[in-house]
PDB file of N, CA and C in Angstrom:
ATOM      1  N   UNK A   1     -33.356  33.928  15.662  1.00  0.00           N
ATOM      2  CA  UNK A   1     -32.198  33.101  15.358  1.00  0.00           C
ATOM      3  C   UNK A   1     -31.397  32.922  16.641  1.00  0.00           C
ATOM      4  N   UNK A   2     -31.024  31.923  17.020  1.00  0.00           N
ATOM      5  CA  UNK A   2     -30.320  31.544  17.771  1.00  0.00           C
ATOM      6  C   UNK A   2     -28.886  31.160  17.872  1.00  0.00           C
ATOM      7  N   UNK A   3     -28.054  31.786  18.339  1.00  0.00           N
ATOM      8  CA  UNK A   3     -26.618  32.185  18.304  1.00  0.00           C
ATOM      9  C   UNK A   3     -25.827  31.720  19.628  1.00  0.00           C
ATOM     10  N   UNK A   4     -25.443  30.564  19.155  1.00  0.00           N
ATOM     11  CA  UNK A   4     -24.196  29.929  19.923  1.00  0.00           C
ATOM     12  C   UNK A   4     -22.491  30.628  20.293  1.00  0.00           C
ATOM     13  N   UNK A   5     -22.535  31.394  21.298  1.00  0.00           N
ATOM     14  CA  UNK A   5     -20.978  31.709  21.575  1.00  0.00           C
ATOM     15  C   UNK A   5     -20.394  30.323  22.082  1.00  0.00           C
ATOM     16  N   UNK A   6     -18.558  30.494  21.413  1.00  0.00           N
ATOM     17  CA  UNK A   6     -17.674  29.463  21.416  1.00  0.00           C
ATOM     18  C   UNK A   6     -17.461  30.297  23.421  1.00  0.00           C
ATOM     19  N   UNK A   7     -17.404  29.336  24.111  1.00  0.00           N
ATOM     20  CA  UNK A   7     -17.444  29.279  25.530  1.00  0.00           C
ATOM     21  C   UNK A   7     -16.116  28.231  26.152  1.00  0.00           C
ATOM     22  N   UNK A   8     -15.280  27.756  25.285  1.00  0.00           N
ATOM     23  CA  UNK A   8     -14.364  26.792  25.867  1.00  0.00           C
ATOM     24  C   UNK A   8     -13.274  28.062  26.061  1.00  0.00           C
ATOM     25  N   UNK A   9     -12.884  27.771  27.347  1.00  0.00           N
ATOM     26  CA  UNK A   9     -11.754  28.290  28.071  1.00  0.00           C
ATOM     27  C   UNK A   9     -10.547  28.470  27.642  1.00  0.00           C
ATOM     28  N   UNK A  10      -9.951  27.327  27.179  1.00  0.00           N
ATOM     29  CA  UNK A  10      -8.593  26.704  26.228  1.00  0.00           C
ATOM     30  C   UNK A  10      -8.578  27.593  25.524  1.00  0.00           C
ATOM     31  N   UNK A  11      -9.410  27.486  24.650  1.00  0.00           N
ATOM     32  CA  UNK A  11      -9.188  28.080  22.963  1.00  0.00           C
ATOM     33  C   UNK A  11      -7.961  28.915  22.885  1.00  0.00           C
ATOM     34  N   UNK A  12      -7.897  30.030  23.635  1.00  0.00           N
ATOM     35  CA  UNK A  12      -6.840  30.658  23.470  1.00  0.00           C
ATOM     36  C   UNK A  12      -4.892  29.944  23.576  1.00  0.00           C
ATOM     37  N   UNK A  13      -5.572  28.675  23.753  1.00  0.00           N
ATOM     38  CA  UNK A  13      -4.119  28.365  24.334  1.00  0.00           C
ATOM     39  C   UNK A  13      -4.264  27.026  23.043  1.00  0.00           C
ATOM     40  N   UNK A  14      -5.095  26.541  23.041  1.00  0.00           N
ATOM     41  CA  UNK A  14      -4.888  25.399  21.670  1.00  0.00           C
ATOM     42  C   UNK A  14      -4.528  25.710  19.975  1.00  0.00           C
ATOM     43  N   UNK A  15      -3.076  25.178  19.657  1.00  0.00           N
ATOM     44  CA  UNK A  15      -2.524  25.472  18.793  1.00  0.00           C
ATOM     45  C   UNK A  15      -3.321  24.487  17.461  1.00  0.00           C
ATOM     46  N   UNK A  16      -3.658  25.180  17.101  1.00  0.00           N
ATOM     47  CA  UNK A  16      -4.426  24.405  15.446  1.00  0.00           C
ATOM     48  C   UNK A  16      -3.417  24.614  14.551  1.00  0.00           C
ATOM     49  N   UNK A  17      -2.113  25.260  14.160  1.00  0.00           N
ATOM     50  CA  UNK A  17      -1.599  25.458  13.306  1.00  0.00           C
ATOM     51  C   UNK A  17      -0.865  23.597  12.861  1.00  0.00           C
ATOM     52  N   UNK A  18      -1.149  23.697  10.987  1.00  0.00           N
ATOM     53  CA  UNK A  18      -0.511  22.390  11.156  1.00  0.00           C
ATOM     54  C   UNK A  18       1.444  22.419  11.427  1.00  0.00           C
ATOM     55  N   UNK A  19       1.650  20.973  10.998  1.00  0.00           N
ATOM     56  CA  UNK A  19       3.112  20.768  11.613  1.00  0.00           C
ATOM     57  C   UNK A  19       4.001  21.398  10.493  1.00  0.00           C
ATOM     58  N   UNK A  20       4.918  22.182  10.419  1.00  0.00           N
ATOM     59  CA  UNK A  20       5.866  22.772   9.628  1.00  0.00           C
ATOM     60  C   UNK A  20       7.035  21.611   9.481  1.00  0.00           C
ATOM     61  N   UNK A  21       7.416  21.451   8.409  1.00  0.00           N
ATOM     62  CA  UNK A  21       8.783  20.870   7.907  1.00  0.00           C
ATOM     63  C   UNK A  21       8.930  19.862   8.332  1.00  0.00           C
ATOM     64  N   UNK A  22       8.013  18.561   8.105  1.00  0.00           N
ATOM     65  CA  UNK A  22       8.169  17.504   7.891  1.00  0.00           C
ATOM     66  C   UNK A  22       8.582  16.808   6.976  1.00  0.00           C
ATOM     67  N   UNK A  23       9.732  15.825   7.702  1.00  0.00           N
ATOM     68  CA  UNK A  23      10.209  15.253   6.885  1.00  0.00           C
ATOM     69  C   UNK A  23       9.885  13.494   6.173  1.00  0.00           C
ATOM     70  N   UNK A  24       9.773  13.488   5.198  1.00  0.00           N
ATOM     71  CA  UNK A  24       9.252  12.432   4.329  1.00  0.00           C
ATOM     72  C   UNK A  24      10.737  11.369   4.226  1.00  0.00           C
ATOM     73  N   UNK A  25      10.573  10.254   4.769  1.00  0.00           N
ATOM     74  CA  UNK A  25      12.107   9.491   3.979  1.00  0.00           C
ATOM     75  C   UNK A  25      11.684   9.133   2.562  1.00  0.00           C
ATOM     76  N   UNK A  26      12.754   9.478   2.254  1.00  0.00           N
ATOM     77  CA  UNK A  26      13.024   9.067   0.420  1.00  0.00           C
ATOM     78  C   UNK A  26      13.360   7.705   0.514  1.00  0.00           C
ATOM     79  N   UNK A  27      12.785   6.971  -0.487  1.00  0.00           N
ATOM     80  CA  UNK A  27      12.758   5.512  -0.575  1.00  0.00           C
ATOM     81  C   UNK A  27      13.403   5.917  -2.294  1.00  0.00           C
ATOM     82  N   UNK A  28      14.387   4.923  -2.273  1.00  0.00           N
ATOM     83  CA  UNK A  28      14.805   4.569  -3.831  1.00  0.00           C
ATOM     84  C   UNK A  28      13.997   3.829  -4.780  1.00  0.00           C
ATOM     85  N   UNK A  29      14.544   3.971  -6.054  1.00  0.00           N
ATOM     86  CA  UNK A  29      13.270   3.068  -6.506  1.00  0.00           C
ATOM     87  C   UNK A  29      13.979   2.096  -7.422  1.00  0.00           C
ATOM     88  N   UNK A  30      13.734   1.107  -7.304  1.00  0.00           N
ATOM     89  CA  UNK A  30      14.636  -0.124  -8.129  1.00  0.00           C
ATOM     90  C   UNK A  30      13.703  -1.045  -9.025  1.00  0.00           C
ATOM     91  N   UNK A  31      13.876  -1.139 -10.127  1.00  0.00           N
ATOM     92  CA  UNK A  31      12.910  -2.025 -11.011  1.00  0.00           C
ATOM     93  C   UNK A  31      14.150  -3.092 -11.657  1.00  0.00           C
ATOM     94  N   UNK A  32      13.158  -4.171 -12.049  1.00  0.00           N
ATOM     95  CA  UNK A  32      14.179  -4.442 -13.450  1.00  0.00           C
ATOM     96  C   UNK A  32      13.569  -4.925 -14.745  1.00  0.00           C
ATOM     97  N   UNK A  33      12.199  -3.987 -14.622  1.00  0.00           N
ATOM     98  CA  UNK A  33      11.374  -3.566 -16.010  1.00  0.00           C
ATOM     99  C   UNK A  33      12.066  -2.703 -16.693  1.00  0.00           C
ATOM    100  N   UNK A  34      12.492  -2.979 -17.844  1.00  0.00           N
ATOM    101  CA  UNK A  34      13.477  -2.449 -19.058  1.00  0.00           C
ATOM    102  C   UNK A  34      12.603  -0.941 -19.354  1.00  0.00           C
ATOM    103  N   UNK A  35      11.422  -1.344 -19.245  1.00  0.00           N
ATOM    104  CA  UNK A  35      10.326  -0.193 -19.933  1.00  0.00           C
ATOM    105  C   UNK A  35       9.708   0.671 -19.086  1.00  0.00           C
ATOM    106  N   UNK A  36       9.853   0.374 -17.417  1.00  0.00           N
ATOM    107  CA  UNK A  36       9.742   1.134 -16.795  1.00  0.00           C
ATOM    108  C   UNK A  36      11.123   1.866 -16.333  1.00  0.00           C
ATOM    109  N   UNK A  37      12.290   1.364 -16.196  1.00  0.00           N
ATOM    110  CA  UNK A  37      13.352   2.515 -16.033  1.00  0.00           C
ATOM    111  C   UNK A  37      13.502   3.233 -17.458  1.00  0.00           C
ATOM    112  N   UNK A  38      13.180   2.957 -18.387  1.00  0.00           N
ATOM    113  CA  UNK A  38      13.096   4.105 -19.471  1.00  0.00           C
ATOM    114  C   UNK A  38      11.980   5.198 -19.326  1.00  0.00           C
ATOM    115  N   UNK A  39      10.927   5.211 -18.637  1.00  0.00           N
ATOM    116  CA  UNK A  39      10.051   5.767 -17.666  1.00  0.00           C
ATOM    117  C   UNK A  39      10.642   7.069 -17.215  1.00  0.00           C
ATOM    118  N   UNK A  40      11.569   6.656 -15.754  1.00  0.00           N
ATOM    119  CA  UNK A  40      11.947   6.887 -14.884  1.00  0.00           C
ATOM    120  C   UNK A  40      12.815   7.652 -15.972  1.00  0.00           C
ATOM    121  N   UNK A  41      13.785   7.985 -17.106  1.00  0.00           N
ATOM    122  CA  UNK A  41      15.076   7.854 -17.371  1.00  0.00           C
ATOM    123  C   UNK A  41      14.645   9.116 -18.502  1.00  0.00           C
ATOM    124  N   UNK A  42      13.249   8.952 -19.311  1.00  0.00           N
ATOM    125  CA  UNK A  42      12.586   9.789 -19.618  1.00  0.00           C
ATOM    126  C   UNK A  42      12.589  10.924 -19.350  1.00  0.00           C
ATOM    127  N   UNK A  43      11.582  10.252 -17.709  1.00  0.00           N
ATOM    128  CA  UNK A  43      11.048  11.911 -16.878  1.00  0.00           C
ATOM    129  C   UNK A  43      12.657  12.317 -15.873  1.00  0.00           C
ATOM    130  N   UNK A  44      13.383  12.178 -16.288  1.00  0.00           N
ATOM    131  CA  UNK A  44      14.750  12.905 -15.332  1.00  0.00           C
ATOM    132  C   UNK A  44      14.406  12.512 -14.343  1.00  0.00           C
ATOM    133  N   UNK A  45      14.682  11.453 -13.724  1.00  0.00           N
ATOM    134  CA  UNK A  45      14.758  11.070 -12.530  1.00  0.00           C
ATOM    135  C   UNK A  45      16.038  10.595 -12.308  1.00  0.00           C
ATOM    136  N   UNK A  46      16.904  10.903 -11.405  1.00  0.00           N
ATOM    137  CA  UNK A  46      18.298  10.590 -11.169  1.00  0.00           C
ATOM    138  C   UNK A  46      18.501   9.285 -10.911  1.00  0.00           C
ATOM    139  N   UNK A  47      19.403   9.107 -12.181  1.00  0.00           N
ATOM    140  CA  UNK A  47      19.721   7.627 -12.344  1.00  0.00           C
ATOM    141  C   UNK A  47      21.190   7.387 -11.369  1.00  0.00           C
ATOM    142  N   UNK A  48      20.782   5.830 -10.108  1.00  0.00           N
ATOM    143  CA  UNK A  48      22.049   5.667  -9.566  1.00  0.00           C
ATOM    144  C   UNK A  48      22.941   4.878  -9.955  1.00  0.00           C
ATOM    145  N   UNK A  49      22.051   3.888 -10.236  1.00  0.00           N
ATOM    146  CA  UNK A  49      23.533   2.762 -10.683  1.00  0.00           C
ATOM    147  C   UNK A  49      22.128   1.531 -11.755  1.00  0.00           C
ATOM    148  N   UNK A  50      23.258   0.201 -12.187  1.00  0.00           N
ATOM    149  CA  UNK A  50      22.430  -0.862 -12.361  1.00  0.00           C
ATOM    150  C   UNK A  50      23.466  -1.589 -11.549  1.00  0.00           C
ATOM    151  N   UNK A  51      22.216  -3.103 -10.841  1.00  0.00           N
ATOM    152  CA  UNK A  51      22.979  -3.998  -9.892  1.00  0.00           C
ATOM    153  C   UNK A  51      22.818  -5.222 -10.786  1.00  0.00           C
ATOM    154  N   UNK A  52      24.498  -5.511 -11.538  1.00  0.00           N
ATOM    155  CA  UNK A  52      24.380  -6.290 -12.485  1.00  0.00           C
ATOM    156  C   UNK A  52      24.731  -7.941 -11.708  1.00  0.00           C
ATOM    157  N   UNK A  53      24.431  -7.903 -10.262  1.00  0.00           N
ATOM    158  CA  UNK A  53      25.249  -9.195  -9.688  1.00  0.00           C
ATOM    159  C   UNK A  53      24.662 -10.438 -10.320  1.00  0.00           C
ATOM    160  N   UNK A  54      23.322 -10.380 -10.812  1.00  0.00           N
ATOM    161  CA  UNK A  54      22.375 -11.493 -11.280  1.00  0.00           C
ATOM    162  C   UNK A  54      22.633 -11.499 -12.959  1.00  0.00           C
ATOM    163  N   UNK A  55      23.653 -11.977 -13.480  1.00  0.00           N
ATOM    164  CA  UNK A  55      23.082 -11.835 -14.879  1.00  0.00           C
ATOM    165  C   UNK A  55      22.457 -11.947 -15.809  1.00  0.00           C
ATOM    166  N   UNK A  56      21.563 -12.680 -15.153  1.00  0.00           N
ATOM    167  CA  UNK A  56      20.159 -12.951 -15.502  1.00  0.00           C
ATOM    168  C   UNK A  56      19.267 -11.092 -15.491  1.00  0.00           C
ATOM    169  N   UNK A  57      18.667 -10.943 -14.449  1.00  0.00           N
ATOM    170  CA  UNK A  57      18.311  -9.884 -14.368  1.00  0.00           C
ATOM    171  C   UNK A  57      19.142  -8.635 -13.747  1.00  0.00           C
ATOM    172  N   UNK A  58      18.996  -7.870 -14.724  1.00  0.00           N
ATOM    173  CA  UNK A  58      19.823  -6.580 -14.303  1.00  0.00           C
ATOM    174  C   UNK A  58      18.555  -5.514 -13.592  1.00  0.00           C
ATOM    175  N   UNK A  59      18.683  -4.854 -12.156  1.00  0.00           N
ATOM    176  CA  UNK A  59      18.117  -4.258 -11.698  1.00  0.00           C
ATOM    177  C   UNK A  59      18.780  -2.504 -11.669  1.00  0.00           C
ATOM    178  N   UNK A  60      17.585  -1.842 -11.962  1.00  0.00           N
ATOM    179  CA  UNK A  60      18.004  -0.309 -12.284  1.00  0.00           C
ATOM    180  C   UNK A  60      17.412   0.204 -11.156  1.00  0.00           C
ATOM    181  N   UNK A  61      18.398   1.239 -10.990  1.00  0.00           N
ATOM    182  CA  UNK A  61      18.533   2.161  -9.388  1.00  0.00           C
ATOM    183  C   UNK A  61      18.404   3.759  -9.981  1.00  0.00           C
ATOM    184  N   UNK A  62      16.926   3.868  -9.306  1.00  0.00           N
ATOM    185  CA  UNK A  62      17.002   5.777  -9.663  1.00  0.00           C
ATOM    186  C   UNK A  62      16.879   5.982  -8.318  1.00  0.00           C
ATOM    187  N   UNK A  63      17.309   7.375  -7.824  1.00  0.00           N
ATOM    188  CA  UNK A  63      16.554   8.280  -6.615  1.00  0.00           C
ATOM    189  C   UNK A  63      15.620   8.821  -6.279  1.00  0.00           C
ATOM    190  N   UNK A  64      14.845   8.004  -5.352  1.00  0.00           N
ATOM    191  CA  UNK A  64      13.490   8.746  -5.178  1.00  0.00           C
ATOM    192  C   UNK A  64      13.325   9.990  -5.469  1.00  0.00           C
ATOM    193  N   UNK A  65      11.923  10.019  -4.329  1.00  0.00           N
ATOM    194  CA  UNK A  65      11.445  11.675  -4.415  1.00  0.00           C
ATOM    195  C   UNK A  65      10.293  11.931  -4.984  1.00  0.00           C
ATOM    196  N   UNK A  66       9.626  12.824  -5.080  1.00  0.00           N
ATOM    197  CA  UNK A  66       7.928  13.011  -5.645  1.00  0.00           C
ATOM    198  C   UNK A  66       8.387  12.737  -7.074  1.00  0.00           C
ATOM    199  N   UNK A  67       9.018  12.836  -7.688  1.00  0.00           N
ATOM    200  CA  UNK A  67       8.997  13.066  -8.784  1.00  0.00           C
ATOM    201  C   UNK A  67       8.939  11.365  -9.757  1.00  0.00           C
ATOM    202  N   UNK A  68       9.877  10.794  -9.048  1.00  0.00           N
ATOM    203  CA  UNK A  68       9.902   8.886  -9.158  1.00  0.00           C
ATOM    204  C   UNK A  68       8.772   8.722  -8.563  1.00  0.00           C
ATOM    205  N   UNK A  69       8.601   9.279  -7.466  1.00  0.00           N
ATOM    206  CA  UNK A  69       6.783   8.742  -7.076  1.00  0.00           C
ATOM    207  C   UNK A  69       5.807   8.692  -7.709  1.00  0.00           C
ATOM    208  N   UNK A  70       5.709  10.292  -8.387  1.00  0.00           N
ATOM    209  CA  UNK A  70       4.460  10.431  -9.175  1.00  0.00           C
ATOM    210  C   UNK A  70       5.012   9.340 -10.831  1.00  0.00           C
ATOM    211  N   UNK A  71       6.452   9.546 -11.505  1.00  0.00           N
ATOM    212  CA  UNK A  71       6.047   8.459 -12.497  1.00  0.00           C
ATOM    213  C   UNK A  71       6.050   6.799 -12.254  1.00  0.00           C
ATOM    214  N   UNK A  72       6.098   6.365 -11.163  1.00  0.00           N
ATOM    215  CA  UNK A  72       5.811   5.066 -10.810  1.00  0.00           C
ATOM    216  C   UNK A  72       4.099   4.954 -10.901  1.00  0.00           C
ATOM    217  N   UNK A  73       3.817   5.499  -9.767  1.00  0.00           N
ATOM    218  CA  UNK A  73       2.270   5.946  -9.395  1.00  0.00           C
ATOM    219  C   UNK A  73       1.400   5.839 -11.007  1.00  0.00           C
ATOM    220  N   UNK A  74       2.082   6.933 -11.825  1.00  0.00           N
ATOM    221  CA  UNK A  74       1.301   6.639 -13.641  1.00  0.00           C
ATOM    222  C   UNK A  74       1.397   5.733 -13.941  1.00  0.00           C
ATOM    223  N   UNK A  75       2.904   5.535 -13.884  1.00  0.00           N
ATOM    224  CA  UNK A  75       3.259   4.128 -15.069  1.00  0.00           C
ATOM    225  C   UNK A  75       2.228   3.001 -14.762  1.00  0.00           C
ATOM    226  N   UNK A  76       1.745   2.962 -13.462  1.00  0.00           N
ATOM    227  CA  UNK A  76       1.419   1.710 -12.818  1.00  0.00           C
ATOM    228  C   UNK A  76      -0.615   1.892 -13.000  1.00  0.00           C
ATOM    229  N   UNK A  77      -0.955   3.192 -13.291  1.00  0.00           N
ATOM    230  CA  UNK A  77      -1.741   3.633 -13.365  1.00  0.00           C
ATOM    231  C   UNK A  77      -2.435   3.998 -14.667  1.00  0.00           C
ATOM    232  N   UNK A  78      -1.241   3.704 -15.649  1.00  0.00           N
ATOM    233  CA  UNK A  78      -1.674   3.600 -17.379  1.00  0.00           C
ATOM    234  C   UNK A  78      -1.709   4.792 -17.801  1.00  0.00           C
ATOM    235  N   UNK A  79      -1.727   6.219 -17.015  1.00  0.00           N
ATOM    236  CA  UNK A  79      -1.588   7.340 -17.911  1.00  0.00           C
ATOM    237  C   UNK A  79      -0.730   8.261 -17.850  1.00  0.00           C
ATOM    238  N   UNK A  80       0.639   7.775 -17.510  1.00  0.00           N
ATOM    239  CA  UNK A  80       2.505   8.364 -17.820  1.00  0.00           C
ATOM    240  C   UNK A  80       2.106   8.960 -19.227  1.00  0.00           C
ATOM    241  N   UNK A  81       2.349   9.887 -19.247  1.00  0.00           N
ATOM    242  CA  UNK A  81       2.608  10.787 -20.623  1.00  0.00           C
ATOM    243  C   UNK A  81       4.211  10.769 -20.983  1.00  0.00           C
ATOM    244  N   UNK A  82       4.602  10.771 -21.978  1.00  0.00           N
ATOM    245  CA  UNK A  82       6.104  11.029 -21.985  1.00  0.00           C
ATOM    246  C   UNK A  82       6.191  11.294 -23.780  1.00  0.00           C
ATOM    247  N   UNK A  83       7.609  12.093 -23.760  1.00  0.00           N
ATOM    248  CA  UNK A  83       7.576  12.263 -25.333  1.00  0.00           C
ATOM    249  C   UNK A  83       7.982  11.047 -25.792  1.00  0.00           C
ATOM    250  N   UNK A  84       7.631  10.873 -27.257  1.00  0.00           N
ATOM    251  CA  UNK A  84       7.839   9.180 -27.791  1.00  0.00           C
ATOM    252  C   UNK A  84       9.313   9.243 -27.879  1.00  0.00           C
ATOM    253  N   UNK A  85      10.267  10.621 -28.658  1.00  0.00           N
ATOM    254  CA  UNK A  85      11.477  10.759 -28.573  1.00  0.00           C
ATOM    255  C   UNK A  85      12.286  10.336 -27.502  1.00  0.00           C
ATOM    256  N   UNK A  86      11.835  10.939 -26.394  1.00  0.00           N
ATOM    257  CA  UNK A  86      12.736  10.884 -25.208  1.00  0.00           C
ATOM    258  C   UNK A  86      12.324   9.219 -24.665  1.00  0.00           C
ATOM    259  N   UNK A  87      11.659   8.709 -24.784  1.00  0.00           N
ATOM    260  CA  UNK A  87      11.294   7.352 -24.696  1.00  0.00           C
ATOM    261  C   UNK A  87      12.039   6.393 -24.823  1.00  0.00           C
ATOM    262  N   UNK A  88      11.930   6.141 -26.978  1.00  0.00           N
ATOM    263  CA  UNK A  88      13.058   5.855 -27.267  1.00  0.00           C
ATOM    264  C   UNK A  88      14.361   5.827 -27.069  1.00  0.00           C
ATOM    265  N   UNK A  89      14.941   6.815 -26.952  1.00  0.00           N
ATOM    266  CA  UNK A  89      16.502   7.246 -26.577  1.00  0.00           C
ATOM    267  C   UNK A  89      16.724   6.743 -25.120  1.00  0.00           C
ATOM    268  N   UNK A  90      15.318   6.959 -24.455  1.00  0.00           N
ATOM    269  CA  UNK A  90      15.919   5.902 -23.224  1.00  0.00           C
ATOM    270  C   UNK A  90      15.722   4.912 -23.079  1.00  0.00           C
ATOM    271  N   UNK A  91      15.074   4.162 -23.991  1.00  0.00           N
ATOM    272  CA  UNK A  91      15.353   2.491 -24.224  1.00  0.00           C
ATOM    273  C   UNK A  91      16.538   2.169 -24.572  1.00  0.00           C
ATOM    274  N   UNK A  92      17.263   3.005 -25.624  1.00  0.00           N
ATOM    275  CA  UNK A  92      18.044   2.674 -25.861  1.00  0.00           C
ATOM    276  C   UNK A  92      19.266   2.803 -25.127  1.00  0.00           C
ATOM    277  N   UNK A  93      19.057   3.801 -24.231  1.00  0.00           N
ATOM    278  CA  UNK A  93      20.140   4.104 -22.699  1.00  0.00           C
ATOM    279  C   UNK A  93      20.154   3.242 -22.035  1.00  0.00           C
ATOM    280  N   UNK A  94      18.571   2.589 -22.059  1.00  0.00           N
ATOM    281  CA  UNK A  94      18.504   1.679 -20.849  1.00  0.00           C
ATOM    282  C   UNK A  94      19.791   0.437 -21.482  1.00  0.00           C
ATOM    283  N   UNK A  95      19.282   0.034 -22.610  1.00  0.00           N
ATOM    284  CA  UNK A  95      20.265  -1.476 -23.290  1.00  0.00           C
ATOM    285  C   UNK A  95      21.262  -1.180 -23.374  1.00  0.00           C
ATOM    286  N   UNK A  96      21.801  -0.051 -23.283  1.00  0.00           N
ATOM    287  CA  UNK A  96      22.972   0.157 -23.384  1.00  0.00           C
ATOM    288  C   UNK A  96      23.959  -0.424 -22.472  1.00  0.00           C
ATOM    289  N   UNK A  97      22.966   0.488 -20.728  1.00  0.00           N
ATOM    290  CA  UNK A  97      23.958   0.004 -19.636  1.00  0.00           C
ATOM    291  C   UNK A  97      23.560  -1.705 -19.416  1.00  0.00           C
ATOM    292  N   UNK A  98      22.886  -2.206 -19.641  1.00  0.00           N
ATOM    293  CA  UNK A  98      23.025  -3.834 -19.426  1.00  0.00           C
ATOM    294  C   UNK A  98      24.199  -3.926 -20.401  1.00  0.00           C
ATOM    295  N   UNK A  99      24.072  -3.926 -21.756  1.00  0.00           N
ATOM    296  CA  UNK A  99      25.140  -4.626 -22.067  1.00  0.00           C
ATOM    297  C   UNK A  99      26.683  -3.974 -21.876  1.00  0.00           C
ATOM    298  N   UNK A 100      26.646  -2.759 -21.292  1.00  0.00           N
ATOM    299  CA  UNK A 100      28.224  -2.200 -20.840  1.00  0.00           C
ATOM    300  C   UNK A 100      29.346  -2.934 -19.405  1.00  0.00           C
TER     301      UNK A 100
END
């Protein structure tokens, strides 16, 4: 059997460790699918505002983060689980703030 020694010089000095504490920017997430911010509103995702300037369409403002990521990512992906309860109740949160 034939046995290769590692022979590079460096080695001792080349850092392989990966990068510690990187930071990700948080992107907000804004829809003005009625049925996807009940989604979002569901899974506790921090609700910021609605931008009612269009009264036509009212656009809903949650705060990113993995957590809006991953239920966008489902919703958009067809298999968001959510309780039917908490669903409901946030449809009905959602109609609420349009018409407030």
């Amino acid at each position: 059997m034939d046995t290769m020694k590692d022979t590079n010089p460096l080695k001792p000095y080349i850092k392989t460790a990966e990068p510690v504490g990187v930071i990700k920017e948080v992107v907000n997430k804004s829809t003005k699918d009625l049925y996807l911010a009940a989604a979002f509103h569901a899974e506790r995702c921090k609700f910021i505002g609605i931008d009612k300037t269009d009264r036509t369409r009212m656009v809903f403002q949650f705060e990113g983060g993995e957590l809006a990521d991953r239920v966008e990512r489902q919703w958009y992906e067809g298999v968001l689980v959510v309780s039917a309860t908490d669903y409901a109740a946030s449809i009905r949160t959602c109609k609420s703030l349009i018409h407030s």
